[in-house]
Structure formats: structure tokens, C-alpha cells
PDB file of N, CA and C in Angstrom:
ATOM      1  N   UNK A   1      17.496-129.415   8.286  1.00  0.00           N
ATOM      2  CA  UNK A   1      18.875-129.088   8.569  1.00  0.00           C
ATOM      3  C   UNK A   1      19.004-128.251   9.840  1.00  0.00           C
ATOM      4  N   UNK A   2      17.761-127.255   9.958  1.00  0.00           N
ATOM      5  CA  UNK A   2      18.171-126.491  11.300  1.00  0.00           C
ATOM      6  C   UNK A   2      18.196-127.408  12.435  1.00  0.00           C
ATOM      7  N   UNK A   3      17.078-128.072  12.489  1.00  0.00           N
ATOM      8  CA  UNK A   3      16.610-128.900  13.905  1.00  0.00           C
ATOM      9  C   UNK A   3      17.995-129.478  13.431  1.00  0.00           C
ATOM     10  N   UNK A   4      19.194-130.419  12.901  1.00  0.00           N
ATOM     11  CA  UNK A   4      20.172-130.941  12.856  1.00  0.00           C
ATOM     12  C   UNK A   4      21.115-130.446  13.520  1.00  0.00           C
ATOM     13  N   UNK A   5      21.186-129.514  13.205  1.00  0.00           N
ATOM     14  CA  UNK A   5      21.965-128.213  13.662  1.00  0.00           C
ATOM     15  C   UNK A   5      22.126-127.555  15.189  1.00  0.00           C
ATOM     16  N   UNK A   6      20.700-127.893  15.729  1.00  0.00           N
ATOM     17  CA  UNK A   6      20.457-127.467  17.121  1.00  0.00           C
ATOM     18  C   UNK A   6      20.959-128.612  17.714  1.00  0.00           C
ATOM     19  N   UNK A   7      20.940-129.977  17.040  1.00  0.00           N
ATOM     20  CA  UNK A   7      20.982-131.574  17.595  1.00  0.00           C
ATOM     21  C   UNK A   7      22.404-132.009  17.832  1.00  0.00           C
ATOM     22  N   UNK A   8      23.303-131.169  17.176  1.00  0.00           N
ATOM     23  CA  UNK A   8      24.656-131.297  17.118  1.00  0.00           C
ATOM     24  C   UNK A   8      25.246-131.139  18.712  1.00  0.00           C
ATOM     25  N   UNK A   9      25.506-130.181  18.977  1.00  0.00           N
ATOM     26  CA  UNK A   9      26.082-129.979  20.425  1.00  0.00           C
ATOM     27  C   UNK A   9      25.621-131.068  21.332  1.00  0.00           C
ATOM     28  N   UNK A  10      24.318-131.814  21.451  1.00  0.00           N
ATOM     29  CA  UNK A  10      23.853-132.637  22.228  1.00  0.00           C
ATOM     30  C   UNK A  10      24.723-133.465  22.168  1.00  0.00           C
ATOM     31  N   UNK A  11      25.120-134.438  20.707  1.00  0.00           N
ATOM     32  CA  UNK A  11      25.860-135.478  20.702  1.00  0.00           C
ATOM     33  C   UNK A  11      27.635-134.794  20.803  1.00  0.00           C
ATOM     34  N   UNK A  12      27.914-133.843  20.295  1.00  0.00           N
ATOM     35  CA  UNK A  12      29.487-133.319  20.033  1.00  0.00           C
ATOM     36  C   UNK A  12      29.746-133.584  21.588  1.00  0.00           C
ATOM     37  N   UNK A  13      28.988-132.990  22.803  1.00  0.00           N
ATOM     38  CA  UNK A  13      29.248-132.621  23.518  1.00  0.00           C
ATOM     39  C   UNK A  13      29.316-133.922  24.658  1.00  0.00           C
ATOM     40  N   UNK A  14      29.177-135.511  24.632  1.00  0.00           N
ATOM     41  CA  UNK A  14      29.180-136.589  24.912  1.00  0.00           C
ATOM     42  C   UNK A  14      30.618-137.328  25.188  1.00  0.00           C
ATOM     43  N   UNK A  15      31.339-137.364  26.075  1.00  0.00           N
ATOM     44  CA  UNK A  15      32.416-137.917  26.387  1.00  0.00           C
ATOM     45  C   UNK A  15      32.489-139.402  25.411  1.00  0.00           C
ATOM     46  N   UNK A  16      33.516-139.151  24.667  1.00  0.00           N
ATOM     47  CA  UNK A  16      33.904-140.317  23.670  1.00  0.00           C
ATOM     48  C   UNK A  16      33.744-139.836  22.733  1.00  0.00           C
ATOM     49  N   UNK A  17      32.706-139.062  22.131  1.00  0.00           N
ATOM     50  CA  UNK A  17      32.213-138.211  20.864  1.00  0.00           C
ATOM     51  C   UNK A  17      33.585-137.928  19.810  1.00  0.00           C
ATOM     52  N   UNK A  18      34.125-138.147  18.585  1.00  0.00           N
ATOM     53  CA  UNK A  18      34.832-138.264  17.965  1.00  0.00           C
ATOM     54  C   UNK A  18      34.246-137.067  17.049  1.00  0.00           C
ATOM     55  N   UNK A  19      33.630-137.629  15.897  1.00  0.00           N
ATOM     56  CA  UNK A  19      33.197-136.745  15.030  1.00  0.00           C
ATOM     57  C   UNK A  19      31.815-136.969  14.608  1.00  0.00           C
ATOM     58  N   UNK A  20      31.054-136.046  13.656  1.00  0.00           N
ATOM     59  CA  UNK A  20      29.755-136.114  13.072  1.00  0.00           C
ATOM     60  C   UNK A  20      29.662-135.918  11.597  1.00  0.00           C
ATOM     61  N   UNK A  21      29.308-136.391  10.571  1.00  0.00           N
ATOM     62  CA  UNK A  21      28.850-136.145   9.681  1.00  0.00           C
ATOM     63  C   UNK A  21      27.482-136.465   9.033  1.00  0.00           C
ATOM     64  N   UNK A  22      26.898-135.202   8.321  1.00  0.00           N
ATOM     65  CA  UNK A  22      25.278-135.644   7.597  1.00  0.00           C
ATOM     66  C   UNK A  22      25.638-135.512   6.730  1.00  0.00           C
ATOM     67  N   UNK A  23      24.889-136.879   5.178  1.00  0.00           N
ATOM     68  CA  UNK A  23      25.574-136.767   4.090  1.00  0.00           C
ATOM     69  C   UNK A  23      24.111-136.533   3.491  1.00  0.00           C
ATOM     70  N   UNK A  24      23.663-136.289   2.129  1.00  0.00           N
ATOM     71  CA  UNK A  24      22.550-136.217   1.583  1.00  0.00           C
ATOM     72  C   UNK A  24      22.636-136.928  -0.059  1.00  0.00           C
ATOM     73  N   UNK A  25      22.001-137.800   0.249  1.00  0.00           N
ATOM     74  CA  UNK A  25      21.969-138.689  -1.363  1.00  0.00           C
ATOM     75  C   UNK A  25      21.566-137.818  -2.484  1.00  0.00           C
ATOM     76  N   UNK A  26      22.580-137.896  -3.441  1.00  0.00           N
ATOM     77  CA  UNK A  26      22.138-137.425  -4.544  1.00  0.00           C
ATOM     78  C   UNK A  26      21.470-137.688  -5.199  1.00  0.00           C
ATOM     79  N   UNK A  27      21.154-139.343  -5.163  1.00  0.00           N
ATOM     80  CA  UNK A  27      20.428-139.537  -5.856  1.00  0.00           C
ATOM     81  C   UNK A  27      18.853-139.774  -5.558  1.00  0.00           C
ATOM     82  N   UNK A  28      18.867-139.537  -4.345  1.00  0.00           N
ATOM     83  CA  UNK A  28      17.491-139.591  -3.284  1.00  0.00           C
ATOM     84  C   UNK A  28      17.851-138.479  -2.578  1.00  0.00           C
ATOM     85  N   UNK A  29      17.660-137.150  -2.901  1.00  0.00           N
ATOM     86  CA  UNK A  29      17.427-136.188  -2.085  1.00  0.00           C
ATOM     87  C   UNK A  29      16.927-136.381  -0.840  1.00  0.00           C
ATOM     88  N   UNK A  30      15.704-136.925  -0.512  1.00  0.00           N
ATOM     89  CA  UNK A  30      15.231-137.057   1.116  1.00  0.00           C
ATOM     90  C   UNK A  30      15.722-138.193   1.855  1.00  0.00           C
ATOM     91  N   UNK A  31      16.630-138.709   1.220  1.00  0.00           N
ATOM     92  CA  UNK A  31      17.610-139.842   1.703  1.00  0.00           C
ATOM     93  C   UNK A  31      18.697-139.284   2.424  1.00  0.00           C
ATOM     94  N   UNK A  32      19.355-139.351   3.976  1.00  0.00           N
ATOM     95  CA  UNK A  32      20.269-139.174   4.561  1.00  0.00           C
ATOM     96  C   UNK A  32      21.004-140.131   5.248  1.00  0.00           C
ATOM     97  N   UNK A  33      22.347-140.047   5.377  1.00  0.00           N
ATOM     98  CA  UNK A  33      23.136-140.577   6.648  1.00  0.00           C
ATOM     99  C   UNK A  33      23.841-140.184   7.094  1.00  0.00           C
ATOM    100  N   UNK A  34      23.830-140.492   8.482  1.00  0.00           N
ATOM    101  CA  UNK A  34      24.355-139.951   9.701  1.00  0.00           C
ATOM    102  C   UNK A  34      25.640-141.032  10.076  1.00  0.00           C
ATOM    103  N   UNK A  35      26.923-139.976  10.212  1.00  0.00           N
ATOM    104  CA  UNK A  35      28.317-141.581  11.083  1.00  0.00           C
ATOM    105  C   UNK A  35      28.453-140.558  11.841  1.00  0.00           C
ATOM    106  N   UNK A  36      29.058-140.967  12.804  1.00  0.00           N
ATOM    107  CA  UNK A  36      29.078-140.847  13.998  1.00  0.00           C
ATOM    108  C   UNK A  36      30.047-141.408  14.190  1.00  0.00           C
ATOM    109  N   UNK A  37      31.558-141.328  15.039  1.00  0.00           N
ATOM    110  CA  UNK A  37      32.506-141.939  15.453  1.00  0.00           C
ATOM    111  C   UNK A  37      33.056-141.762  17.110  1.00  0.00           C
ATOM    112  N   UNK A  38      33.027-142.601  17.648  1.00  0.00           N
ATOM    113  CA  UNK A  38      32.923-142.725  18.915  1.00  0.00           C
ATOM    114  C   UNK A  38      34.252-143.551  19.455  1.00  0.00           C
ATOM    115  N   UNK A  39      34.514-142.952  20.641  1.00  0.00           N
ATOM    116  CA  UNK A  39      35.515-143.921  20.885  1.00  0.00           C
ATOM    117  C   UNK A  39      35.752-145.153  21.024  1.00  0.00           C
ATOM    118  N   UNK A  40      34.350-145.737  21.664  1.00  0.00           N
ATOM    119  CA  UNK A  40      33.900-146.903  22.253  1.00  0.00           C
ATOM    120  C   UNK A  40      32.552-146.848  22.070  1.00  0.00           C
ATOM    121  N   UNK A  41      31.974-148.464  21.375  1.00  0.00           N
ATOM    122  CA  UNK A  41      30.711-148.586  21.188  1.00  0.00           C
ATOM    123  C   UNK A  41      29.854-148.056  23.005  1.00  0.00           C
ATOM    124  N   UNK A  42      30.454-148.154  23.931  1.00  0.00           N
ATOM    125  CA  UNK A  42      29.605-147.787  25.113  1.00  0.00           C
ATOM    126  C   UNK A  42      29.387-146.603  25.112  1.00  0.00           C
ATOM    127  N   UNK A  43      30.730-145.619  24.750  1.00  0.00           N
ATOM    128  CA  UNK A  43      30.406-143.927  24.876  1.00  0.00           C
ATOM    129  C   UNK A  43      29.076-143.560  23.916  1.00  0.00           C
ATOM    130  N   UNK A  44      28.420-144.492  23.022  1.00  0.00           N
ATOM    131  CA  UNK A  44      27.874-144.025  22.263  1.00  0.00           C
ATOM    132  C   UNK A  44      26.350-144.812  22.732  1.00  0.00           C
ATOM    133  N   UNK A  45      26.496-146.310  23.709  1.00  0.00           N
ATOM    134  CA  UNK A  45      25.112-146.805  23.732  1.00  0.00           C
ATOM    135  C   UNK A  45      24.746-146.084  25.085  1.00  0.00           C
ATOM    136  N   UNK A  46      25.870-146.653  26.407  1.00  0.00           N
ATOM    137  CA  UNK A  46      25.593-146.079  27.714  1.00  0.00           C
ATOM    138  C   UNK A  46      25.933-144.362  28.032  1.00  0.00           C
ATOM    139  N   UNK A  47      26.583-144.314  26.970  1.00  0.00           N
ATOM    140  CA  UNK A  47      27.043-142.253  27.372  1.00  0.00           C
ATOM    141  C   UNK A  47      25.875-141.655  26.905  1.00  0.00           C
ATOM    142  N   UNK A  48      26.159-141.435  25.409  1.00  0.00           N
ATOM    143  CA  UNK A  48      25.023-140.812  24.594  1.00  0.00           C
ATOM    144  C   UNK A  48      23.372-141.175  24.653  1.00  0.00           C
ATOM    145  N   UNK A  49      23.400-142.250  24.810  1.00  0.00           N
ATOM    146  CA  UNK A  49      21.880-142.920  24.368  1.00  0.00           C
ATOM    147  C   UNK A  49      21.871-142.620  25.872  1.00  0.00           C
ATOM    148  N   UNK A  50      22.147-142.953  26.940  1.00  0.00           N
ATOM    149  CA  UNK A  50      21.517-142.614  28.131  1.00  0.00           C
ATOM    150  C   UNK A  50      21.730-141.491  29.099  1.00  0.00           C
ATOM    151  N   UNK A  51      21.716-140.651  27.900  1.00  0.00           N
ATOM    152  CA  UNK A  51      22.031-139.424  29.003  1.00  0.00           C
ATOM    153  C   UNK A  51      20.632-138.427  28.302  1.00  0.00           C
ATOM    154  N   UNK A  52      20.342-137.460  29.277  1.00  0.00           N
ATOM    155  CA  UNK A  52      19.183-136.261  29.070  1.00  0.00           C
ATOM    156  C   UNK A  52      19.531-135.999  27.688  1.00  0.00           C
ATOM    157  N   UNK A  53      20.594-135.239  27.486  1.00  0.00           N
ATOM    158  CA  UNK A  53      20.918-135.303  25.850  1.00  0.00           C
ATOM    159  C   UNK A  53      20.095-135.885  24.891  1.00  0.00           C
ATOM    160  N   UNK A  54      19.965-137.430  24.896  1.00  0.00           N
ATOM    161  CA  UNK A  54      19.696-137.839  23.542  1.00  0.00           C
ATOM    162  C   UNK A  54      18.290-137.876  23.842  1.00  0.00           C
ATOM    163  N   UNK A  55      17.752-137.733  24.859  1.00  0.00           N
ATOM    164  CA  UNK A  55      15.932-137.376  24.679  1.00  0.00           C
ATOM    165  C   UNK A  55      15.784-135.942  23.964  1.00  0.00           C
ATOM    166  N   UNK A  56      16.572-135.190  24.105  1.00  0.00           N
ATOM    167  CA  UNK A  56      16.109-133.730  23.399  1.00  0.00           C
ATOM    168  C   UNK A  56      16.724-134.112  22.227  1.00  0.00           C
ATOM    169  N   UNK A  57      17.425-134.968  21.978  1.00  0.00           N
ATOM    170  CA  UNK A  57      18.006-135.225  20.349  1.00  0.00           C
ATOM    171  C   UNK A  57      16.469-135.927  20.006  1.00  0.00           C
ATOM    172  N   UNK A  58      16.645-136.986  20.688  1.00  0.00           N
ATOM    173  CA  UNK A  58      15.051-137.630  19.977  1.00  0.00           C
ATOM    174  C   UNK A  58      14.420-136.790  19.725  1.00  0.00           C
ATOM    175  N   UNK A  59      13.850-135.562  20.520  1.00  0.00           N
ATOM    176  CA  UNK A  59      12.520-135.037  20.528  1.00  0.00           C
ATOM    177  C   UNK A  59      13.307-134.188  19.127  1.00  0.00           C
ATOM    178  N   UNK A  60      14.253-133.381  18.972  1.00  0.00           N
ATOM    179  CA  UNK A  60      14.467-132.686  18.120  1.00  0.00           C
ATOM    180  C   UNK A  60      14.474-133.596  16.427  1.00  0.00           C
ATOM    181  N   UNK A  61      14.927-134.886  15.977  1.00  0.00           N
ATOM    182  CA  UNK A  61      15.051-135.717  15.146  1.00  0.00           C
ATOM    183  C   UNK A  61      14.182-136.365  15.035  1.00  0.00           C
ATOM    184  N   UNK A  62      13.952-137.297  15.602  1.00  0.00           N
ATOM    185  CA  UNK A  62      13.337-138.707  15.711  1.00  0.00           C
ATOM    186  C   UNK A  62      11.638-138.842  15.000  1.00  0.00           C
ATOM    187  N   UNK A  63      11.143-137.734  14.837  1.00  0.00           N
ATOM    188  CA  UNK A  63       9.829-137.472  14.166  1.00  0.00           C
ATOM    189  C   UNK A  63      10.409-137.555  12.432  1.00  0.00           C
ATOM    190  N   UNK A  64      11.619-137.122  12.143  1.00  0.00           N
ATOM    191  CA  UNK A  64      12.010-137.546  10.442  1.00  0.00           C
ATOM    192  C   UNK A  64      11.960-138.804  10.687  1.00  0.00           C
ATOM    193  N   UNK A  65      12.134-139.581  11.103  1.00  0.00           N
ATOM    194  CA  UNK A  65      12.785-140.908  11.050  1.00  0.00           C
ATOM    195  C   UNK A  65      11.658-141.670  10.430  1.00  0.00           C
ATOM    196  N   UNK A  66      11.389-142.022   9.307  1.00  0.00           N
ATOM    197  CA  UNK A  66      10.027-143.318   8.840  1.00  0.00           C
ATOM    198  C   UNK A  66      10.599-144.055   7.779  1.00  0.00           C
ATOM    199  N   UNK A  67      11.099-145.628   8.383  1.00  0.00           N
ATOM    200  CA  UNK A  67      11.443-145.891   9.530  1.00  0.00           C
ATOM    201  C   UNK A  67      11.972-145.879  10.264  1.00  0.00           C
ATOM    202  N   UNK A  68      12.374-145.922  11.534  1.00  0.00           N
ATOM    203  CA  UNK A  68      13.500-145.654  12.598  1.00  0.00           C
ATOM    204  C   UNK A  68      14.809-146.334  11.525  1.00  0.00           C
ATOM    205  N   UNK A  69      16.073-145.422  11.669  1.00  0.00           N
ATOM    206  CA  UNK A  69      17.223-145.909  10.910  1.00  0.00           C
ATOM    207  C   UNK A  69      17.829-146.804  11.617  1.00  0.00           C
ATOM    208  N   UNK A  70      18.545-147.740  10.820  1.00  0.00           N
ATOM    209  CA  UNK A  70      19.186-149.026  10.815  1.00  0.00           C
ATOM    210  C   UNK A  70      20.623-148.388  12.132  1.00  0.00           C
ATOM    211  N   UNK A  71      20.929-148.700  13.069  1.00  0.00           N
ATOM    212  CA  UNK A  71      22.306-148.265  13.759  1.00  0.00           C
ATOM    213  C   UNK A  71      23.360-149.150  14.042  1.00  0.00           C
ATOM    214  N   UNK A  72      23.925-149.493  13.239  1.00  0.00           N
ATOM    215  CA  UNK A  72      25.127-150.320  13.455  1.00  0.00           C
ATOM    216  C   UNK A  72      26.443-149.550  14.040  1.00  0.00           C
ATOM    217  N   UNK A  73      27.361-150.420  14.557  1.00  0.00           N
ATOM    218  CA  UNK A  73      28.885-150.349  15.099  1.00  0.00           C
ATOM    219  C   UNK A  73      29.784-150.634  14.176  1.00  0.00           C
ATOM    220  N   UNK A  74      30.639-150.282  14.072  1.00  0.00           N
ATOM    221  CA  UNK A  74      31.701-150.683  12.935  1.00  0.00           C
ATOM    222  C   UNK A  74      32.933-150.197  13.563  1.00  0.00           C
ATOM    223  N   UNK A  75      33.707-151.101  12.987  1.00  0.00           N
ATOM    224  CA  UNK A  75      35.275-151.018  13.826  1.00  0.00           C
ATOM    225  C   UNK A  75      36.574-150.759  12.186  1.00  0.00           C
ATOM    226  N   UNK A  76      37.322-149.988  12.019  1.00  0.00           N
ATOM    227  CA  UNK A  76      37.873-149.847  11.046  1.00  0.00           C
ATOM    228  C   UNK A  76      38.838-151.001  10.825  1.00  0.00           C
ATOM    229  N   UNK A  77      39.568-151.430   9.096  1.00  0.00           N
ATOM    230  CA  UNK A  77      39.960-152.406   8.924  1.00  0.00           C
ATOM    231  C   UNK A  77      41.137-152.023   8.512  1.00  0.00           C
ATOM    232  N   UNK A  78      41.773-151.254   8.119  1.00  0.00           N
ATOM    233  CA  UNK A  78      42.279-150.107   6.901  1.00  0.00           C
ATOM    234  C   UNK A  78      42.018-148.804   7.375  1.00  0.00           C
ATOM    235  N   UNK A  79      43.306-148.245   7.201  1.00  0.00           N
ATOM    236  CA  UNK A  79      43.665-146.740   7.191  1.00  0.00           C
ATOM    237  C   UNK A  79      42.433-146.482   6.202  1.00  0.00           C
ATOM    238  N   UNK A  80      41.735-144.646   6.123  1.00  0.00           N
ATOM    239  CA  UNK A  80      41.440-143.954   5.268  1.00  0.00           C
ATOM    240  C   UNK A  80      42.382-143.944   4.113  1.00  0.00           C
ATOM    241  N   UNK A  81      41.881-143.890   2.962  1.00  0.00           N
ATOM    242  CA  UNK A  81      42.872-143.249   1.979  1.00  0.00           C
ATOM    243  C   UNK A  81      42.305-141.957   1.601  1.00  0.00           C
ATOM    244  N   UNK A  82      43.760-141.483   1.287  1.00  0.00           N
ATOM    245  CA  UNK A  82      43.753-139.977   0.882  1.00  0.00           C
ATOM    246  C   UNK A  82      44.036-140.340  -0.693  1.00  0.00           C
ATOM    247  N   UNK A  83      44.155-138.540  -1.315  1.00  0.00           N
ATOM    248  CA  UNK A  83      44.084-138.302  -2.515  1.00  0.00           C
ATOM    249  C   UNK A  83      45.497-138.298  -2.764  1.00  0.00           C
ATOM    250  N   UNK A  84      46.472-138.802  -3.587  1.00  0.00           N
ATOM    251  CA  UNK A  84      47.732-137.688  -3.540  1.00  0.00           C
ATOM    252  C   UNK A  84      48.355-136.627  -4.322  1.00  0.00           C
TER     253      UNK A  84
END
């Protein structure tokens, strides 16, 4: 969680950068996922992924990773729903 923590500002700080969340499976404790919302799939392949940034993200993350995680794009279909 710390190294996560230090890893944050790298990506927050990425023109297009929307929001971040880490979730932790309950039912697999050492199970995580990461969304990420971006403005544009580019702010996130050509901004983020190719900027100095995401090498110190790698170096800070990328050693949890076995195997490297799945990274898909997704485009929303449907509003969020809320509670009322």
C-alpha cells in the first residue's frame, strides 16, 4: 500500500488523469484492482505510459505484478447508479 501511495501522484498528476481507485478482494486478499479513468484512451497510452512518470511507477509497482495485469479500455454505456 505504501509503494501505492508514493505511485499515486505519478499517474494523478498526467494530463487527462480523471480518477484512481485500488480495490482489495475479499475474497482473495492478495488479489487487487486498479481503474483508472482517463479522458482519452491516448492520455493514458501516449501521456501516461510514455512519460518519465510511469518508469518510476513501474519501478515502484511492477515487481507485485505475477502476472503482468490484464489492461483494458472501456468506454461507459449507462449512467452510474446511485443509492436513493
Amino acid at each position: 500500500m505504501a509503494a501505492f501511495e508514493r505511485a499515486r501522484p505519478l499517474i494523478s498528476s498526467t494530463t487527462g488523469f480523471l480518477w484512481l481507485q485500488l480495490k482489495r478482494s475479499i475474497e482473495t486478499p492478495h488479489r487487487f484492482l486498479v481503474l483508472v479513468s482517463w479522458e482519452t484512451v491516448q492520455a493514458h497510452i501516449e501521456g501516461f505510459r510514455g512519460s518519465e512518470n510511469y518508469e518510476t511507477w513501474k519501478n515502484l509497482l511492477h515487481h507485485f505484478y505475477d502476472p503482468f495485469p490484464l489492461v483494458e479500455h472501456f468506454d461507459s454505456i449507462e449512467p452510474a447508479a446511485t443509492a436513493d
